[in-house]
PDB file of N, CA and C in Angstrom:
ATOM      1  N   UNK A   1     277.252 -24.209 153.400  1.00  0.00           N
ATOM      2  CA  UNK A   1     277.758 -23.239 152.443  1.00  0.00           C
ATOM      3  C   UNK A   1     277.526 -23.805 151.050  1.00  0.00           C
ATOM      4  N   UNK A   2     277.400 -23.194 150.319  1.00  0.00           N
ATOM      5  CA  UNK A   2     276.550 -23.449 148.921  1.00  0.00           C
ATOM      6  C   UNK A   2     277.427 -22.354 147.611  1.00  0.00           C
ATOM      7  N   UNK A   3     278.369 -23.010 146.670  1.00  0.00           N
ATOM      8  CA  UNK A   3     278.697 -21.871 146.013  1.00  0.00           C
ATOM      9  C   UNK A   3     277.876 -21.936 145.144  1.00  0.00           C
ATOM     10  N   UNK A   4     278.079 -20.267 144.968  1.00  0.00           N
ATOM     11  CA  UNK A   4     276.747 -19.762 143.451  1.00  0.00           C
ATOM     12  C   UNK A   4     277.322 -19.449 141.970  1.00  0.00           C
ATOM     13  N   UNK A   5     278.544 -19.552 142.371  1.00  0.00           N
ATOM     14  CA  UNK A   5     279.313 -19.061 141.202  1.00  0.00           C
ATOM     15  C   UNK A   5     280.565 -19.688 141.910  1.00  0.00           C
ATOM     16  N   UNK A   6     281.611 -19.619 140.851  1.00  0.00           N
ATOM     17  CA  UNK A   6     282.740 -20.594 140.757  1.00  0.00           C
ATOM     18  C   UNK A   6     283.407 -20.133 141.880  1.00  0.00           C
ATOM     19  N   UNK A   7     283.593 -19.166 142.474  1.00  0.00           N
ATOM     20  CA  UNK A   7     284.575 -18.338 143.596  1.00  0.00           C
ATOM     21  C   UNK A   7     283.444 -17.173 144.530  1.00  0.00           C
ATOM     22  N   UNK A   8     281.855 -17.311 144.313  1.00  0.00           N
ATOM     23  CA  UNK A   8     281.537 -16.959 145.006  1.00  0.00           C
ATOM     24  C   UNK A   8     280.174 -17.890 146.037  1.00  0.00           C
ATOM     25  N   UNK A   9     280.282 -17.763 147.311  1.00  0.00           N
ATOM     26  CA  UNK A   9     279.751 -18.735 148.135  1.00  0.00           C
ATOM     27  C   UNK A   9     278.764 -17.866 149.008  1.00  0.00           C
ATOM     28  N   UNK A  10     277.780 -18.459 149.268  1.00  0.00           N
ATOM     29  CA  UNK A  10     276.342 -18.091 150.240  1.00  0.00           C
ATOM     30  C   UNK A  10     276.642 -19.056 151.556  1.00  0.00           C
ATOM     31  N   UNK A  11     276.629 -18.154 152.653  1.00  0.00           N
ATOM     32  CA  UNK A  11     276.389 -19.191 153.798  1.00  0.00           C
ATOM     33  C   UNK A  11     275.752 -18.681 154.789  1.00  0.00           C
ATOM     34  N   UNK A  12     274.516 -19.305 155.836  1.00  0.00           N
ATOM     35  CA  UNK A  12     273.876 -18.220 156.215  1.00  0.00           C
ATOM     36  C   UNK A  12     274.305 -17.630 157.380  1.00  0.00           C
ATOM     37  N   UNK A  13     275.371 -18.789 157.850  1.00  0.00           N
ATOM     38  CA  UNK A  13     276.030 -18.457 158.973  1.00  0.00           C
ATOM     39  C   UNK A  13     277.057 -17.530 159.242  1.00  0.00           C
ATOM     40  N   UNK A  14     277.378 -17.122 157.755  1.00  0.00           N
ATOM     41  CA  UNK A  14     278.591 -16.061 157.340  1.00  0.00           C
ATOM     42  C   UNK A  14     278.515 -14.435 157.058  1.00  0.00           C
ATOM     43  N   UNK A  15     278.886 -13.823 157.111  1.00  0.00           N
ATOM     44  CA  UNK A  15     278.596 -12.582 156.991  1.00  0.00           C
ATOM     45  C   UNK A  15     276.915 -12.518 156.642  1.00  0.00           C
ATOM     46  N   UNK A  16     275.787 -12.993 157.525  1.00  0.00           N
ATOM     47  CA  UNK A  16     274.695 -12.130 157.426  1.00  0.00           C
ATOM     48  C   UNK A  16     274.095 -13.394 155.950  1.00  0.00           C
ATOM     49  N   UNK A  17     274.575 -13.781 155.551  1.00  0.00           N
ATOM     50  CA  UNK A  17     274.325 -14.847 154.172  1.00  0.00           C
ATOM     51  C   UNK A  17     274.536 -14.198 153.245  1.00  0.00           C
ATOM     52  N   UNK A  18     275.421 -13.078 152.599  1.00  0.00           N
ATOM     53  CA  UNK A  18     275.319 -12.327 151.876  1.00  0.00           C
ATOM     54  C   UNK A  18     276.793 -13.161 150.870  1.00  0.00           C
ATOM     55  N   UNK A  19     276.758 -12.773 149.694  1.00  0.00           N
ATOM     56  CA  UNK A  19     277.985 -13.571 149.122  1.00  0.00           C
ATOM     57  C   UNK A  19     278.973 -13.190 149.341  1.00  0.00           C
ATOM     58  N   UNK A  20     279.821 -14.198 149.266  1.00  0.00           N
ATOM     59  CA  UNK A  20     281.424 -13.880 150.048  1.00  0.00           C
ATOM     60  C   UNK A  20     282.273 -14.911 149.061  1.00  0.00           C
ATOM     61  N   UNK A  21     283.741 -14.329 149.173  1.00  0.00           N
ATOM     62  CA  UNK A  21     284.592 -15.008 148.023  1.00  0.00           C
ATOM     63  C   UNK A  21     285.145 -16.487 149.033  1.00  0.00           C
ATOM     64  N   UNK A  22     284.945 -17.442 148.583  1.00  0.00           N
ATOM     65  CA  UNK A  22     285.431 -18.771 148.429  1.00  0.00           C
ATOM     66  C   UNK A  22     285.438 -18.839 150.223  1.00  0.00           C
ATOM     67  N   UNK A  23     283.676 -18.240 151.078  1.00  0.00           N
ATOM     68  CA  UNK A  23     283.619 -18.628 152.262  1.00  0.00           C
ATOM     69  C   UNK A  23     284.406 -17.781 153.258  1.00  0.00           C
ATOM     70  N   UNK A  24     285.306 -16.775 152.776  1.00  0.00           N
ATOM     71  CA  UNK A  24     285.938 -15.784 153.254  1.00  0.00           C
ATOM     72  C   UNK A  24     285.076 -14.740 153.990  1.00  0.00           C
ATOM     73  N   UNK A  25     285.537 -14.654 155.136  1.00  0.00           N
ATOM     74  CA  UNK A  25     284.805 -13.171 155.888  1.00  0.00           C
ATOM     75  C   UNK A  25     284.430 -11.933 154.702  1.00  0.00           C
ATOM     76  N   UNK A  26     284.711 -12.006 153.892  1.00  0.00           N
ATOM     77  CA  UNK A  26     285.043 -10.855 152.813  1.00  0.00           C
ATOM     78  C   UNK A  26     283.842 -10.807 151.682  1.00  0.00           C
ATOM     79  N   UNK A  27     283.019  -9.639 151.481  1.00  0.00           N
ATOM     80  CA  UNK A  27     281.851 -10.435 150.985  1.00  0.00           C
ATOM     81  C   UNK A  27     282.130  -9.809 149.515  1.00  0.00           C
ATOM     82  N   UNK A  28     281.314 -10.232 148.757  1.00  0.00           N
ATOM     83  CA  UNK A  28     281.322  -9.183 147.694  1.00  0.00           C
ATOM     84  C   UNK A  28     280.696  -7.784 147.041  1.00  0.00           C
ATOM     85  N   UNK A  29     279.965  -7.385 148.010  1.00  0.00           N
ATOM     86  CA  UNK A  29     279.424  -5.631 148.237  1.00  0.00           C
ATOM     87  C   UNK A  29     280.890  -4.928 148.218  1.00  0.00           C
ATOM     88  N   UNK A  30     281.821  -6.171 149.374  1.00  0.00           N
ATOM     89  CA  UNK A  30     282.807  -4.705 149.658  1.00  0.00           C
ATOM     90  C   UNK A  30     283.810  -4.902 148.314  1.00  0.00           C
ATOM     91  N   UNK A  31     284.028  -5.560 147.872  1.00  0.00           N
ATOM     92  CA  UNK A  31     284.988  -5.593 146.960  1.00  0.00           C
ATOM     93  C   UNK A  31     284.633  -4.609 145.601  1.00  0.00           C
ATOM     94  N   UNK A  32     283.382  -4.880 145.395  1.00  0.00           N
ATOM     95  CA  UNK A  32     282.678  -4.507 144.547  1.00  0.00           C
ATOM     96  C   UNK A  32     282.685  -2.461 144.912  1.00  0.00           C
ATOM     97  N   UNK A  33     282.919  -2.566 146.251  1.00  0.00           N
ATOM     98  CA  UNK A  33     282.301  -0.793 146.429  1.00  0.00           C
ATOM     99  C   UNK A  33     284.034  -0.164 146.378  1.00  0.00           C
ATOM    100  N   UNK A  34     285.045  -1.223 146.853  1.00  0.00           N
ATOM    101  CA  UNK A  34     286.112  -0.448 146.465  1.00  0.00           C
ATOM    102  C   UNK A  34     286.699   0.136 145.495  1.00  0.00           C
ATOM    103  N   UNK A  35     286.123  -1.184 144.133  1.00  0.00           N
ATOM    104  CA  UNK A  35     286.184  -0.743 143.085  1.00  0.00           C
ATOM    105  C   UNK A  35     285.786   0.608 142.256  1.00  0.00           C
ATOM    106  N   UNK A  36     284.365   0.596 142.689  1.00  0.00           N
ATOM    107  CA  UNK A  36     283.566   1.408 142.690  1.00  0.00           C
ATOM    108  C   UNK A  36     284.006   2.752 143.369  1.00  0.00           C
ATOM    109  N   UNK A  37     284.840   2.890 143.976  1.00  0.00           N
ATOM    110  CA  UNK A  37     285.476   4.081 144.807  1.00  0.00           C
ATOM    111  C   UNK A  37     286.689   4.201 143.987  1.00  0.00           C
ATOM    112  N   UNK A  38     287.172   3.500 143.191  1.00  0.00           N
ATOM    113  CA  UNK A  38     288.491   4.079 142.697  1.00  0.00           C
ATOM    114  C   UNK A  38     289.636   3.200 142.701  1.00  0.00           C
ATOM    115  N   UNK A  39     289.489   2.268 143.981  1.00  0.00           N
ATOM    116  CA  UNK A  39     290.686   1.242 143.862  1.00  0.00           C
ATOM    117  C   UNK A  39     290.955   0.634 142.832  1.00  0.00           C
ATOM    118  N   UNK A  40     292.194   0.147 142.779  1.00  0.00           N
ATOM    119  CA  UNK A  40     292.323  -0.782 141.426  1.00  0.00           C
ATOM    120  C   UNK A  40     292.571  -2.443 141.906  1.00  0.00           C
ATOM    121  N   UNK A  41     292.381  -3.531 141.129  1.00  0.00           N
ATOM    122  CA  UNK A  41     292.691  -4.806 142.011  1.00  0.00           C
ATOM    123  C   UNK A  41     293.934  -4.655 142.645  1.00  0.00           C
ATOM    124  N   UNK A  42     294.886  -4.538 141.735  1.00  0.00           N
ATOM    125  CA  UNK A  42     296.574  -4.099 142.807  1.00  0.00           C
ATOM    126  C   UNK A  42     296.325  -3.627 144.196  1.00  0.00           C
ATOM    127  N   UNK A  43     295.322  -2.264 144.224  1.00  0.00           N
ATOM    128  CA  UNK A  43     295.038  -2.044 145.400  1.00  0.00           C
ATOM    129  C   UNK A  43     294.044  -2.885 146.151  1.00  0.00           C
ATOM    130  N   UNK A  44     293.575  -3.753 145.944  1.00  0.00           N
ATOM    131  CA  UNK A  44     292.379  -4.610 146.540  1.00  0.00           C
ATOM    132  C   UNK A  44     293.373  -6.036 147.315  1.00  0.00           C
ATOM    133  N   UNK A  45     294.154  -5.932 146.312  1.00  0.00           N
ATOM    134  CA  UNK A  45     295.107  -7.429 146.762  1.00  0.00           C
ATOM    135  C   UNK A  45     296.052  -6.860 147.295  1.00  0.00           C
ATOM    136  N   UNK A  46     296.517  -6.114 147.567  1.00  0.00           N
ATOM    137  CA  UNK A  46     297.570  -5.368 148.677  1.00  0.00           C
ATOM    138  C   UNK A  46     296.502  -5.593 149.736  1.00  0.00           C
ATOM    139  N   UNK A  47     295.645  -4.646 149.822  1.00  0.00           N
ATOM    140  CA  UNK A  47     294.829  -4.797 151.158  1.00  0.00           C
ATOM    141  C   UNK A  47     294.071  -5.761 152.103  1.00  0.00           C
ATOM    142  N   UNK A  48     293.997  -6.991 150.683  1.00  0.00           N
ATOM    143  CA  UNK A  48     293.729  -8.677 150.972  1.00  0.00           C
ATOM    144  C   UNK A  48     294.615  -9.578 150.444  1.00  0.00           C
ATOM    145  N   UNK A  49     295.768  -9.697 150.968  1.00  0.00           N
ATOM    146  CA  UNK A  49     296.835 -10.499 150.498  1.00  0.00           C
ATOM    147  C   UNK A  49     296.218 -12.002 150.049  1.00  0.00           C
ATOM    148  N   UNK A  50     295.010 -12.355 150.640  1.00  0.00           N
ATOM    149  CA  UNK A  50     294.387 -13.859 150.642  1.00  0.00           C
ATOM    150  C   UNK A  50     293.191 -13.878 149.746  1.00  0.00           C
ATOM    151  N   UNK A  51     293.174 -12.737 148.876  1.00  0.00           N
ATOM    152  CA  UNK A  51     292.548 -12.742 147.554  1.00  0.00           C
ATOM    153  C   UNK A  51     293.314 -13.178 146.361  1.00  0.00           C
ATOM    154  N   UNK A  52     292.549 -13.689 145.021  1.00  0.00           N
ATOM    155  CA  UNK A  52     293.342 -13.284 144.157  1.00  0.00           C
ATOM    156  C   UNK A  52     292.859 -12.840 143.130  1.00  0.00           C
ATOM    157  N   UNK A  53     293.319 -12.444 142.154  1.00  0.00           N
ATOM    158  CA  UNK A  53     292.789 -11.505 140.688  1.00  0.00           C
ATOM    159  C   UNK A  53     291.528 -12.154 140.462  1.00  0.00           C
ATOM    160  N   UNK A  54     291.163 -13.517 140.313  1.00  0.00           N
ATOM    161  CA  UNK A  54     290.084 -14.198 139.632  1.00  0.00           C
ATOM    162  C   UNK A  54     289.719 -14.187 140.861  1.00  0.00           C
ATOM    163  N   UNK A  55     289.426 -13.892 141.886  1.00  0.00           N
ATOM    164  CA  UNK A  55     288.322 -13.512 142.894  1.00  0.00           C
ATOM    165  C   UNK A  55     287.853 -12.039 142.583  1.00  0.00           C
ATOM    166  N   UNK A  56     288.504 -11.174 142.492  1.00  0.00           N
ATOM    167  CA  UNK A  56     287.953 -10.055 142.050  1.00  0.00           C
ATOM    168  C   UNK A  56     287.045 -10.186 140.363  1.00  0.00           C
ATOM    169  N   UNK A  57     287.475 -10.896 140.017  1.00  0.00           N
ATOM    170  CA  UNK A  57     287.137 -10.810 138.498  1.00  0.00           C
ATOM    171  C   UNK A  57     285.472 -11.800 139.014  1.00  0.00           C
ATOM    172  N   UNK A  58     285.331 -12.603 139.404  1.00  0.00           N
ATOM    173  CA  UNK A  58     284.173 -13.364 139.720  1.00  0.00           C
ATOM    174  C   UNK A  58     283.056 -12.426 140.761  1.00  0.00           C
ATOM    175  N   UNK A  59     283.719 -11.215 140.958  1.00  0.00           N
ATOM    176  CA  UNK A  59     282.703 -10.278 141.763  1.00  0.00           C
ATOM    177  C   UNK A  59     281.884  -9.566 140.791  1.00  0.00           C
ATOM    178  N   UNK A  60     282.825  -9.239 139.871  1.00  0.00           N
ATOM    179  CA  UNK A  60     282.426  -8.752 138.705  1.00  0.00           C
ATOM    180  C   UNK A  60     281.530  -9.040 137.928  1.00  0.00           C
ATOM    181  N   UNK A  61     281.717 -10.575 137.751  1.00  0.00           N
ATOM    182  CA  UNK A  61     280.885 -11.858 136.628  1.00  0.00           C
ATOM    183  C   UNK A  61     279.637 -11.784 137.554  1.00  0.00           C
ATOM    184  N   UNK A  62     279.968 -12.217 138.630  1.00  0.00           N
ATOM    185  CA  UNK A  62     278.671 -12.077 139.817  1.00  0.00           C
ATOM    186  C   UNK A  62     277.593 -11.075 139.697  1.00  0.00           C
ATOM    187  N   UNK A  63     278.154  -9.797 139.529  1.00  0.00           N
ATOM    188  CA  UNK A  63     277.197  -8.701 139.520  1.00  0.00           C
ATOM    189  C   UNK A  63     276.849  -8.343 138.356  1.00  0.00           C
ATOM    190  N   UNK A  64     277.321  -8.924 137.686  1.00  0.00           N
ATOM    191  CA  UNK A  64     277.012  -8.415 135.985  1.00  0.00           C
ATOM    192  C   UNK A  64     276.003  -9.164 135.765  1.00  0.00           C
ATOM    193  N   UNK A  65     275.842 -10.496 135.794  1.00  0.00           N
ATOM    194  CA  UNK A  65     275.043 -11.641 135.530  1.00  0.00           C
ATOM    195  C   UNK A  65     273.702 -11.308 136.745  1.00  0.00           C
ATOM    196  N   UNK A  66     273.869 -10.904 137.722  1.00  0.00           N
ATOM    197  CA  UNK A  66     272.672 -10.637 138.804  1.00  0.00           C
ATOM    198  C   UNK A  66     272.327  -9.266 138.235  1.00  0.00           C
ATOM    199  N   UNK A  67     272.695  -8.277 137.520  1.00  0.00           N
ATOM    200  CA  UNK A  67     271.900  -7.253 137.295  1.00  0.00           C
ATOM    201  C   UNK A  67     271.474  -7.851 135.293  1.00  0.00           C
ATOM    202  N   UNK A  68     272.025  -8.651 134.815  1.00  0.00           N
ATOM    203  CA  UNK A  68     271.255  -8.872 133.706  1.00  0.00           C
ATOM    204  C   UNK A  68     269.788 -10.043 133.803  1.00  0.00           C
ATOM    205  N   UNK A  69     269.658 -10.400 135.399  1.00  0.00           N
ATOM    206  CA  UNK A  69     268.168 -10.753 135.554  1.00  0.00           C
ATOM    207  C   UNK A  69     267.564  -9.839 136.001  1.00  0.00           C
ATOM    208  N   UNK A  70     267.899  -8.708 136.823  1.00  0.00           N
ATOM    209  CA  UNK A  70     267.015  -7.925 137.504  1.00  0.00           C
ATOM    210  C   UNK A  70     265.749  -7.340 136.254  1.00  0.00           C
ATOM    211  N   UNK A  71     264.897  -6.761 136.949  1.00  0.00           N
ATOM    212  CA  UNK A  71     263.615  -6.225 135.984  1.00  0.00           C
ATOM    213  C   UNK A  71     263.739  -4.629 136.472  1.00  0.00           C
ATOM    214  N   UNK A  72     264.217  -3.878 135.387  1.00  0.00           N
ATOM    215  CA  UNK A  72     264.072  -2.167 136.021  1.00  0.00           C
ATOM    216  C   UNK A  72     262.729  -1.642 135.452  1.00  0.00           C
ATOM    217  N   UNK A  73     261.420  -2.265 134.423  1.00  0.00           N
ATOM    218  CA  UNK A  73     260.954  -1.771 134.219  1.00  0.00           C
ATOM    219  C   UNK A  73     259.997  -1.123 135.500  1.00  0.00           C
ATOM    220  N   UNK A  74     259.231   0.250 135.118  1.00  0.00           N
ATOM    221  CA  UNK A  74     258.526   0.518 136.003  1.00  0.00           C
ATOM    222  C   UNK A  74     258.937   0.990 137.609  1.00  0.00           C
ATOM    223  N   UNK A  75     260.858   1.227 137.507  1.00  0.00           N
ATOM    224  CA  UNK A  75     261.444   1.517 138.841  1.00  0.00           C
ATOM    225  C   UNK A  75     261.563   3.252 138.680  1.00  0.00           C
ATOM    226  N   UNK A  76     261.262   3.712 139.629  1.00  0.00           N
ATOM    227  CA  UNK A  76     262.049   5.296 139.976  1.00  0.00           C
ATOM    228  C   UNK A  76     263.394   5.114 139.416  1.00  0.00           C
ATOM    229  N   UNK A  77     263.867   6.218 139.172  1.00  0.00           N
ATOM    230  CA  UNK A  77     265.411   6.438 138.840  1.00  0.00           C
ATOM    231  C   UNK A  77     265.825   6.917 139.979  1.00  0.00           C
TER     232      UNK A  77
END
């Protein structure tokens, strides 16, 4: 297991190798899509008592920082 960010970890043996908070079954697509659906962290940490705020907040940093390398030139919309 290899972290990539301060609270988020790659392992290939873990969910598929996809990133997950601090090695947790829990990756960060889903946290990220609840948000994205409407939840609020209150509701994210009710539903994962074994999260905490700065795990959600590092999903955030995570995806912000991975879409400010991506390259959109030349993509379909």
């Amino acid at each position: 297991m290899r972290y990539i960010h301060d609270r988020i970890t790659v392992d290939p043996d873990l969910c598929n190798g996809k990133p997950t908070i601090r090695g947790l079954r829990l990756t960060v697509q889903t946290v990220l899509e609840f948000l994205a659906a409407g939840d609020t962290v209150e509701d994210i940490l009710e539903s994962y008592p074994f999260l905490e705020a700065a795990d959600v907040q590092a999903c955030l940093h995570f995806a912000s920082e991975n879409l400010a390398h991506q390259d959109f030139v030349g993509h379909a919309a």
